[in-house]
C-alpha atoms as a PDB file:
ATOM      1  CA  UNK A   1     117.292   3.125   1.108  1.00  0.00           C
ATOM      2  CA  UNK A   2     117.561   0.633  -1.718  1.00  0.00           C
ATOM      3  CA  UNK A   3     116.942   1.218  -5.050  1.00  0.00           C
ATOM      4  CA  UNK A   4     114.377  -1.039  -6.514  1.00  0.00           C
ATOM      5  CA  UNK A   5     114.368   0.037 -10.276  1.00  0.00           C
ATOM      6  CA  UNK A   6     118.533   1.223 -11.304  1.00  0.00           C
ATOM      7  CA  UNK A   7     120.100  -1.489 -10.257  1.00  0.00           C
ATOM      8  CA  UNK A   8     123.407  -1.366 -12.367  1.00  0.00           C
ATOM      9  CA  UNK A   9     125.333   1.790 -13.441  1.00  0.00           C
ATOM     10  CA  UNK A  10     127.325   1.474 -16.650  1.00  0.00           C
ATOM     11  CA  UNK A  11     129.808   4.392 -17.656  1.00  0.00           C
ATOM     12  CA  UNK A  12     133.052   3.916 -19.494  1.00  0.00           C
ATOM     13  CA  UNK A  13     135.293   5.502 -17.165  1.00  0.00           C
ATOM     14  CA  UNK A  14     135.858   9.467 -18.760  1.00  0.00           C
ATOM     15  CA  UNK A  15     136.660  12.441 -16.338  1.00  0.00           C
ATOM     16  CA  UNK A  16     133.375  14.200 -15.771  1.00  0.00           C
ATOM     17  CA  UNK A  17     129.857  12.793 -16.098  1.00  0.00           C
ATOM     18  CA  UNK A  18     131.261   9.139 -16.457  1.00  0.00           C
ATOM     19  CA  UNK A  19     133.339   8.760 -13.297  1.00  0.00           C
ATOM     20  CA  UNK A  20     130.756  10.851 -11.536  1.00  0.00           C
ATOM     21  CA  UNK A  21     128.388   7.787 -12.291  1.00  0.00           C
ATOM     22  CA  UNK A  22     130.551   5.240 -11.414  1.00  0.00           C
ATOM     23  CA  UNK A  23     131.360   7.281  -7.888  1.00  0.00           C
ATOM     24  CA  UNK A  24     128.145   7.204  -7.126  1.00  0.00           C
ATOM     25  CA  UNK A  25     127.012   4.098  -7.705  1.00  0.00           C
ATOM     26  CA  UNK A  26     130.139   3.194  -5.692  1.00  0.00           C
ATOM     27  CA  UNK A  27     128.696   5.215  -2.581  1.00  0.00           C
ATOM     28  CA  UNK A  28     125.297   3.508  -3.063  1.00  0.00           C
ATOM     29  CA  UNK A  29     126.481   0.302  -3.007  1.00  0.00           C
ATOM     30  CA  UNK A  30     125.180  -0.239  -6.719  1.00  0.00           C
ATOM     31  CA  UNK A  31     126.257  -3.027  -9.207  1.00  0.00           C
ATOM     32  CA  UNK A  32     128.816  -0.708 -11.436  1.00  0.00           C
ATOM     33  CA  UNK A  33     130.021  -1.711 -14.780  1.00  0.00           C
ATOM     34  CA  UNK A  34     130.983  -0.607 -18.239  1.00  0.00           C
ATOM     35  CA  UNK A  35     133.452  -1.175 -21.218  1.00  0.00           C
ATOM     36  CA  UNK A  36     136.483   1.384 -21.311  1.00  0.00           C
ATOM     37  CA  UNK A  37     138.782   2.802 -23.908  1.00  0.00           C
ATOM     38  CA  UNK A  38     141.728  -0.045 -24.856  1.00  0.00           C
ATOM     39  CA  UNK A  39     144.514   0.375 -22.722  1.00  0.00           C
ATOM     40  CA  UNK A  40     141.908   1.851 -19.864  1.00  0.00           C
ATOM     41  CA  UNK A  41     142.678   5.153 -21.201  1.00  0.00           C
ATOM     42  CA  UNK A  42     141.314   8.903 -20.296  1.00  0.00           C
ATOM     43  CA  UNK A  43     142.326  12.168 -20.224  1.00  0.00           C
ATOM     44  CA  UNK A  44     143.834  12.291 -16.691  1.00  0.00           C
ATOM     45  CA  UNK A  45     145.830   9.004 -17.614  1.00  0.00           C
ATOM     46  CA  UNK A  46     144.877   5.713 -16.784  1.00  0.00           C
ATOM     47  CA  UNK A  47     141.336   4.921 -15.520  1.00  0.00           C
ATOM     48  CA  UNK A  48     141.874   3.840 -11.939  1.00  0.00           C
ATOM     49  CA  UNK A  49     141.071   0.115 -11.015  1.00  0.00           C
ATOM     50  CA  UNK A  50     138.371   0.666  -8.772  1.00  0.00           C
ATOM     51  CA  UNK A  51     136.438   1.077 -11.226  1.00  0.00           C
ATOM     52  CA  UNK A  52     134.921  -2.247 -12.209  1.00  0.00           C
ATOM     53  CA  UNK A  53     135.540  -1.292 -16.119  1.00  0.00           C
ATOM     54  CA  UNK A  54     136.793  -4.141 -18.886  1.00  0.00           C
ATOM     55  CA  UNK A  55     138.577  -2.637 -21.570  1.00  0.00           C
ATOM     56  CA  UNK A  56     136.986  -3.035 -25.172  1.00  0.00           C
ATOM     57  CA  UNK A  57     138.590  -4.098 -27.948  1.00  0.00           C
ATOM     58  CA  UNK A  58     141.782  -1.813 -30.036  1.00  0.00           C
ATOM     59  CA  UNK A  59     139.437  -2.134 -32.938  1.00  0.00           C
ATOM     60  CA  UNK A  60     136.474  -4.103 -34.449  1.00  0.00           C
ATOM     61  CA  UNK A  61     137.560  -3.294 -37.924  1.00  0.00           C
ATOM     62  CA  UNK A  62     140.353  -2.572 -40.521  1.00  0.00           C
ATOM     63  CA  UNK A  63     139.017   1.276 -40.421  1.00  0.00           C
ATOM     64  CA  UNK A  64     139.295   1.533 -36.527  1.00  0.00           C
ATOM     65  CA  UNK A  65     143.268   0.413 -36.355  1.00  0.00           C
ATOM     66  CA  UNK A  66     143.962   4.060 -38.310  1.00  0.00           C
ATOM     67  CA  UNK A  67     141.051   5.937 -36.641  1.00  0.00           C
ATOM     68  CA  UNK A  68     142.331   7.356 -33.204  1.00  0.00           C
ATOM     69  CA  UNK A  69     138.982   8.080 -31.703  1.00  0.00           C
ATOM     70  CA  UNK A  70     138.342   4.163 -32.567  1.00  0.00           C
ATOM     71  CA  UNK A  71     138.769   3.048 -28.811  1.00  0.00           C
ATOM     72  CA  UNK A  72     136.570   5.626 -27.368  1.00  0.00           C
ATOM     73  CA  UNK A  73     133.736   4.919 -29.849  1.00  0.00           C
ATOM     74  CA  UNK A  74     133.814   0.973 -29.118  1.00  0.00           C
ATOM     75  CA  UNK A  75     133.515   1.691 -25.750  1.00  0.00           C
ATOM     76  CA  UNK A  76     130.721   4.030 -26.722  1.00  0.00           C
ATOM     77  CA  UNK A  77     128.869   1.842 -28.725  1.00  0.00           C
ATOM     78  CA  UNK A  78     129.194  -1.346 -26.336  1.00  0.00           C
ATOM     79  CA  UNK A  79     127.830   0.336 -23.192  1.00  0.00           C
ATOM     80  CA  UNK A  80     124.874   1.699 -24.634  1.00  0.00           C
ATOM     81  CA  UNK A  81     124.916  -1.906 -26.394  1.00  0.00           C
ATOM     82  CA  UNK A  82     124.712  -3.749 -23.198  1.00  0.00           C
ATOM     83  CA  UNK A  83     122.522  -1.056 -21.358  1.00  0.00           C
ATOM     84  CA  UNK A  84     118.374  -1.087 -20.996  1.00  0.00           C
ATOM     85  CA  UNK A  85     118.735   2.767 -21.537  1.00  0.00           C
ATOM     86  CA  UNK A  86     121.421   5.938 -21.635  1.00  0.00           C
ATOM     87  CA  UNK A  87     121.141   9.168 -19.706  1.00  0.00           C
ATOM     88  CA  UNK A  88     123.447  12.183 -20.857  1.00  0.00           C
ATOM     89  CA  UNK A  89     123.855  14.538 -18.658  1.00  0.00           C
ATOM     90  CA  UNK A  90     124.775  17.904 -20.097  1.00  0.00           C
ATOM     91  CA  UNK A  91     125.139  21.885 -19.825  1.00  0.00           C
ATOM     92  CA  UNK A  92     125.688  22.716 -23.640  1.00  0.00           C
ATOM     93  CA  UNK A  93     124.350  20.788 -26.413  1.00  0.00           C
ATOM     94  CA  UNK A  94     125.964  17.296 -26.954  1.00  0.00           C
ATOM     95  CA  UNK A  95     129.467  17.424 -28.616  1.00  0.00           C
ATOM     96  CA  UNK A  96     132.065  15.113 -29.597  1.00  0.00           C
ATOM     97  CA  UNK A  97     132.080  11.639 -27.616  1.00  0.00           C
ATOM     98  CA  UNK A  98     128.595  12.776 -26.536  1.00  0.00           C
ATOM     99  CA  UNK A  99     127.072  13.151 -29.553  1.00  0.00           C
ATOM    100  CA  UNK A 100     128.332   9.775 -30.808  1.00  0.00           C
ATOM    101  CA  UNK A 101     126.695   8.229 -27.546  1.00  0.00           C
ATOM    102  CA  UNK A 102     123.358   9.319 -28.328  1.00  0.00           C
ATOM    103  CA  UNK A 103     123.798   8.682 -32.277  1.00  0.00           C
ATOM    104  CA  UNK A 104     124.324   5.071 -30.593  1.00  0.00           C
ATOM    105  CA  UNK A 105     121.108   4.961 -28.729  1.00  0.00           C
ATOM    106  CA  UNK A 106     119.517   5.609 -32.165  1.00  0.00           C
ATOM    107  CA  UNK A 107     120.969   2.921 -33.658  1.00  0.00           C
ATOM    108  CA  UNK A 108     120.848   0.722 -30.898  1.00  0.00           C
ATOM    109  CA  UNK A 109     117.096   1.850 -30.766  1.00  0.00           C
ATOM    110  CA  UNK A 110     117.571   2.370 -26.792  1.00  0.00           C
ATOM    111  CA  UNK A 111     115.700   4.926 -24.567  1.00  0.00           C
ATOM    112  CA  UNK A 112     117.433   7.771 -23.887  1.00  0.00           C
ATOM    113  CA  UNK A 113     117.280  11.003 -22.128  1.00  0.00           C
ATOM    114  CA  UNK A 114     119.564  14.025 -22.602  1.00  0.00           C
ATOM    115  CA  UNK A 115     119.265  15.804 -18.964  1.00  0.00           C
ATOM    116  CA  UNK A 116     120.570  19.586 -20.035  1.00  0.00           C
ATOM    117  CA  UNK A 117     121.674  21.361 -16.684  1.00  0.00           C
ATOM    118  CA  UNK A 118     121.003  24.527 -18.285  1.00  0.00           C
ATOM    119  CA  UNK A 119     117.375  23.457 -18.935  1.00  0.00           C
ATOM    120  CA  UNK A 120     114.382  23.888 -16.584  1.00  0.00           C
ATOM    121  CA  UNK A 121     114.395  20.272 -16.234  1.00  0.00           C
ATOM    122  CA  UNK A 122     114.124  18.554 -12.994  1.00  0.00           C
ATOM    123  CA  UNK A 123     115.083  14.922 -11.240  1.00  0.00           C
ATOM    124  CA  UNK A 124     111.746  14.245 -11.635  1.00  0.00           C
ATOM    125  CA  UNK A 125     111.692  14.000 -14.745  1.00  0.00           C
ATOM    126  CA  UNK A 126     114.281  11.510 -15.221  1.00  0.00           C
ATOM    127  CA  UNK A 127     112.626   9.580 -11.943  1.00  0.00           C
ATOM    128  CA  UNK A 128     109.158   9.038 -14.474  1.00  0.00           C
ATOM    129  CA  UNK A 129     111.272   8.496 -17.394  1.00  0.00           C
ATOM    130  CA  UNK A 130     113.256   5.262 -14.993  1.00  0.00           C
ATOM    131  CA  UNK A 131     109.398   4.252 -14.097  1.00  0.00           C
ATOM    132  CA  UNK A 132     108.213   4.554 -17.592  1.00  0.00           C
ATOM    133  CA  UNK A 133     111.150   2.329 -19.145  1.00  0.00           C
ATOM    134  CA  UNK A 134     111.153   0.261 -16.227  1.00  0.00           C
ATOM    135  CA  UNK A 135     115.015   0.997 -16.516  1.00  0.00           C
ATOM    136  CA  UNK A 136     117.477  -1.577 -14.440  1.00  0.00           C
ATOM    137  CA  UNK A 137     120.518  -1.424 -16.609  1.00  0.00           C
ATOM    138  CA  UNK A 138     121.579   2.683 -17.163  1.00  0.00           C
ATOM    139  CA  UNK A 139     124.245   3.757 -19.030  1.00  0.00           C
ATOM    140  CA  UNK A 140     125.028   7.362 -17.800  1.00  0.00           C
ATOM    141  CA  UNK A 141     127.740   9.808 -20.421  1.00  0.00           C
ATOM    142  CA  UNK A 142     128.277  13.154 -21.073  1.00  0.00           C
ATOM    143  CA  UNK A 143     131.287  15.461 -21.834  1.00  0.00           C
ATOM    144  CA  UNK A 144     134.460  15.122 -20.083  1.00  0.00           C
ATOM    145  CA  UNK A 145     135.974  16.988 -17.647  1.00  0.00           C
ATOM    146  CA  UNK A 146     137.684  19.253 -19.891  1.00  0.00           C
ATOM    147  CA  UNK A 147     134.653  20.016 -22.115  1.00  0.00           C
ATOM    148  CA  UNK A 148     132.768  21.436 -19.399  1.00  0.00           C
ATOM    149  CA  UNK A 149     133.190  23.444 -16.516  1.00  0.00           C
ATOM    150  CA  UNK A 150     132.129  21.842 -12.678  1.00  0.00           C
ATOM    151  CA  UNK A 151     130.423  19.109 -14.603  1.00  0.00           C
ATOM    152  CA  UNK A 152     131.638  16.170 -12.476  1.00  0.00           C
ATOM    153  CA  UNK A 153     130.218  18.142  -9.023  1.00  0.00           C
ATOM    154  CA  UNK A 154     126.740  18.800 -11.052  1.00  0.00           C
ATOM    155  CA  UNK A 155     126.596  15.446 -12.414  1.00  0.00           C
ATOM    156  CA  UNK A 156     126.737  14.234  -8.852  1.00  0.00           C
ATOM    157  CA  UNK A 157     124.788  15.839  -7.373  1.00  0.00           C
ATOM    158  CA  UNK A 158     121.853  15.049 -10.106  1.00  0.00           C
ATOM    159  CA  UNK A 159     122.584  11.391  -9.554  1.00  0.00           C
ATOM    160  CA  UNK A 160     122.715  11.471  -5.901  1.00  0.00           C
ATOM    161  CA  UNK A 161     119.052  13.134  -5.708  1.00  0.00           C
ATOM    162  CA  UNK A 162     118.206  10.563  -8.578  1.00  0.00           C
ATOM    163  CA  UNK A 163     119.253   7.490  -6.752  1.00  0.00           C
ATOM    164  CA  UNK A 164     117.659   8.611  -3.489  1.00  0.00           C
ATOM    165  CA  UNK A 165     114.522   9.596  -5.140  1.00  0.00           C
ATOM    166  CA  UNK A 166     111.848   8.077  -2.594  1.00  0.00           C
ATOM    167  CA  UNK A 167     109.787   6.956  -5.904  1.00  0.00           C
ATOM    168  CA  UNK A 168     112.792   4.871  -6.845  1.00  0.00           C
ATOM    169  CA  UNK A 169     112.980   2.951  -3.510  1.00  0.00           C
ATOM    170  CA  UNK A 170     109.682   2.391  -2.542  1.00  0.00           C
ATOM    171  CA  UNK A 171     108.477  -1.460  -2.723  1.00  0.00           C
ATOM    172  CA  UNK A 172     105.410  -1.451  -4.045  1.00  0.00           C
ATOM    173  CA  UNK A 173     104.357  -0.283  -8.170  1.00  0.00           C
ATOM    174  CA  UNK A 174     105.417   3.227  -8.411  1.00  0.00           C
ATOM    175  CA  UNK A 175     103.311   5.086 -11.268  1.00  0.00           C
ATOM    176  CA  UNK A 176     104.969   7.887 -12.694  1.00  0.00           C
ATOM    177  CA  UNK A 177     103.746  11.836 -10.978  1.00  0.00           C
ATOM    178  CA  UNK A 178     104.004  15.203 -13.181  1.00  0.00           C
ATOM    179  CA  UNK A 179     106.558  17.692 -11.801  1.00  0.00           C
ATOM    180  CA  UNK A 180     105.004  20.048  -8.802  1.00  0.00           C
ATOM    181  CA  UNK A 181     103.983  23.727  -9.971  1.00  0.00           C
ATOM    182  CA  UNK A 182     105.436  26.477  -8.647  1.00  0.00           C
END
């Protein structure tokens, strides 16, 4: 089935939530792109190449050369920069690298939507949110392998149901449907 609204996953290439994205957009055959850290870096080493990733910038200013979260937070700031919309997916309240991604969206002024695991949230509700934005372009974050416990598994698994969602493939004008009562 393809997709006819996410048609381009950007992530910057993290353990966790970010290479789950780019994983699965790999397995659905979706457009996948994204800046990562200077020198491709993440916490299990160097970001593998299959991942279609360019590498921002050491720094943008005189403040970043002496800040050493500087090549994380370019990256951070130019994918939700060049996104239509972010969607953090999360267990715990935003932290760290996460919390500067949706301080970005802010002042970016992009949609986004933090997706809490631990909520009673559903795919649903990011399918209407897609519909509603009439989002092509997502940027998908959240906390790194590290940070949070099984969060690369859940993250795929969200995003696998998300980008098989029947109301994301169908051809005709989808309009958005509230979430089924139990």
């Amino acid at each position: 089935m393809q997709n006819n609204f996410v048609k381009e996953i950007v992530s910057g290439g993290q353990t966790g939530v970010d290479r789950a994205a780019l994983d699965i957009a790999i397995k659905f055959k979706i457009l996948h792109s994204g800046w990562c850290p200077f020198g491709r870096k993440a916490e299990d080493g160097v970001i593998p190449a299959k991942y279609n990733l360019k590498e921002a910038p050491r720094a943008i200013s005189d403040e970043d050369l002496i800040d050493p979260l500087a090549i994380y937070n370019i990256r951070t700031e130019f994918n939700v920069r060049d996104s239509d919309s972010t969607l953090i997916i999360v267990k715990d309240p935003p932290i760290g690298g996460t919390l500067y991604t949706l301080e970005m969206t802010k002042k970016h002024n992009k949609p986004c939507l933090v997706f809490n695991l631990s909520d009673n949230i559903e795919v649903i509700d990011i399918v209407n949110w897609i519909i509603k934005n009439n989002i092509h372009k997502l940027n998908v974050a959240g906390p790194r392998a590290s940070q949070t416990a099984d969060i690369y598994n859940s993250a795929t698994n969200v995003l696998d149901q998300l980008l098989s969602h029947p109301l994301l493939c169908q051809n005709n004008s989808v309009k958005q449907i509230p979430k089924a009562k139990l």
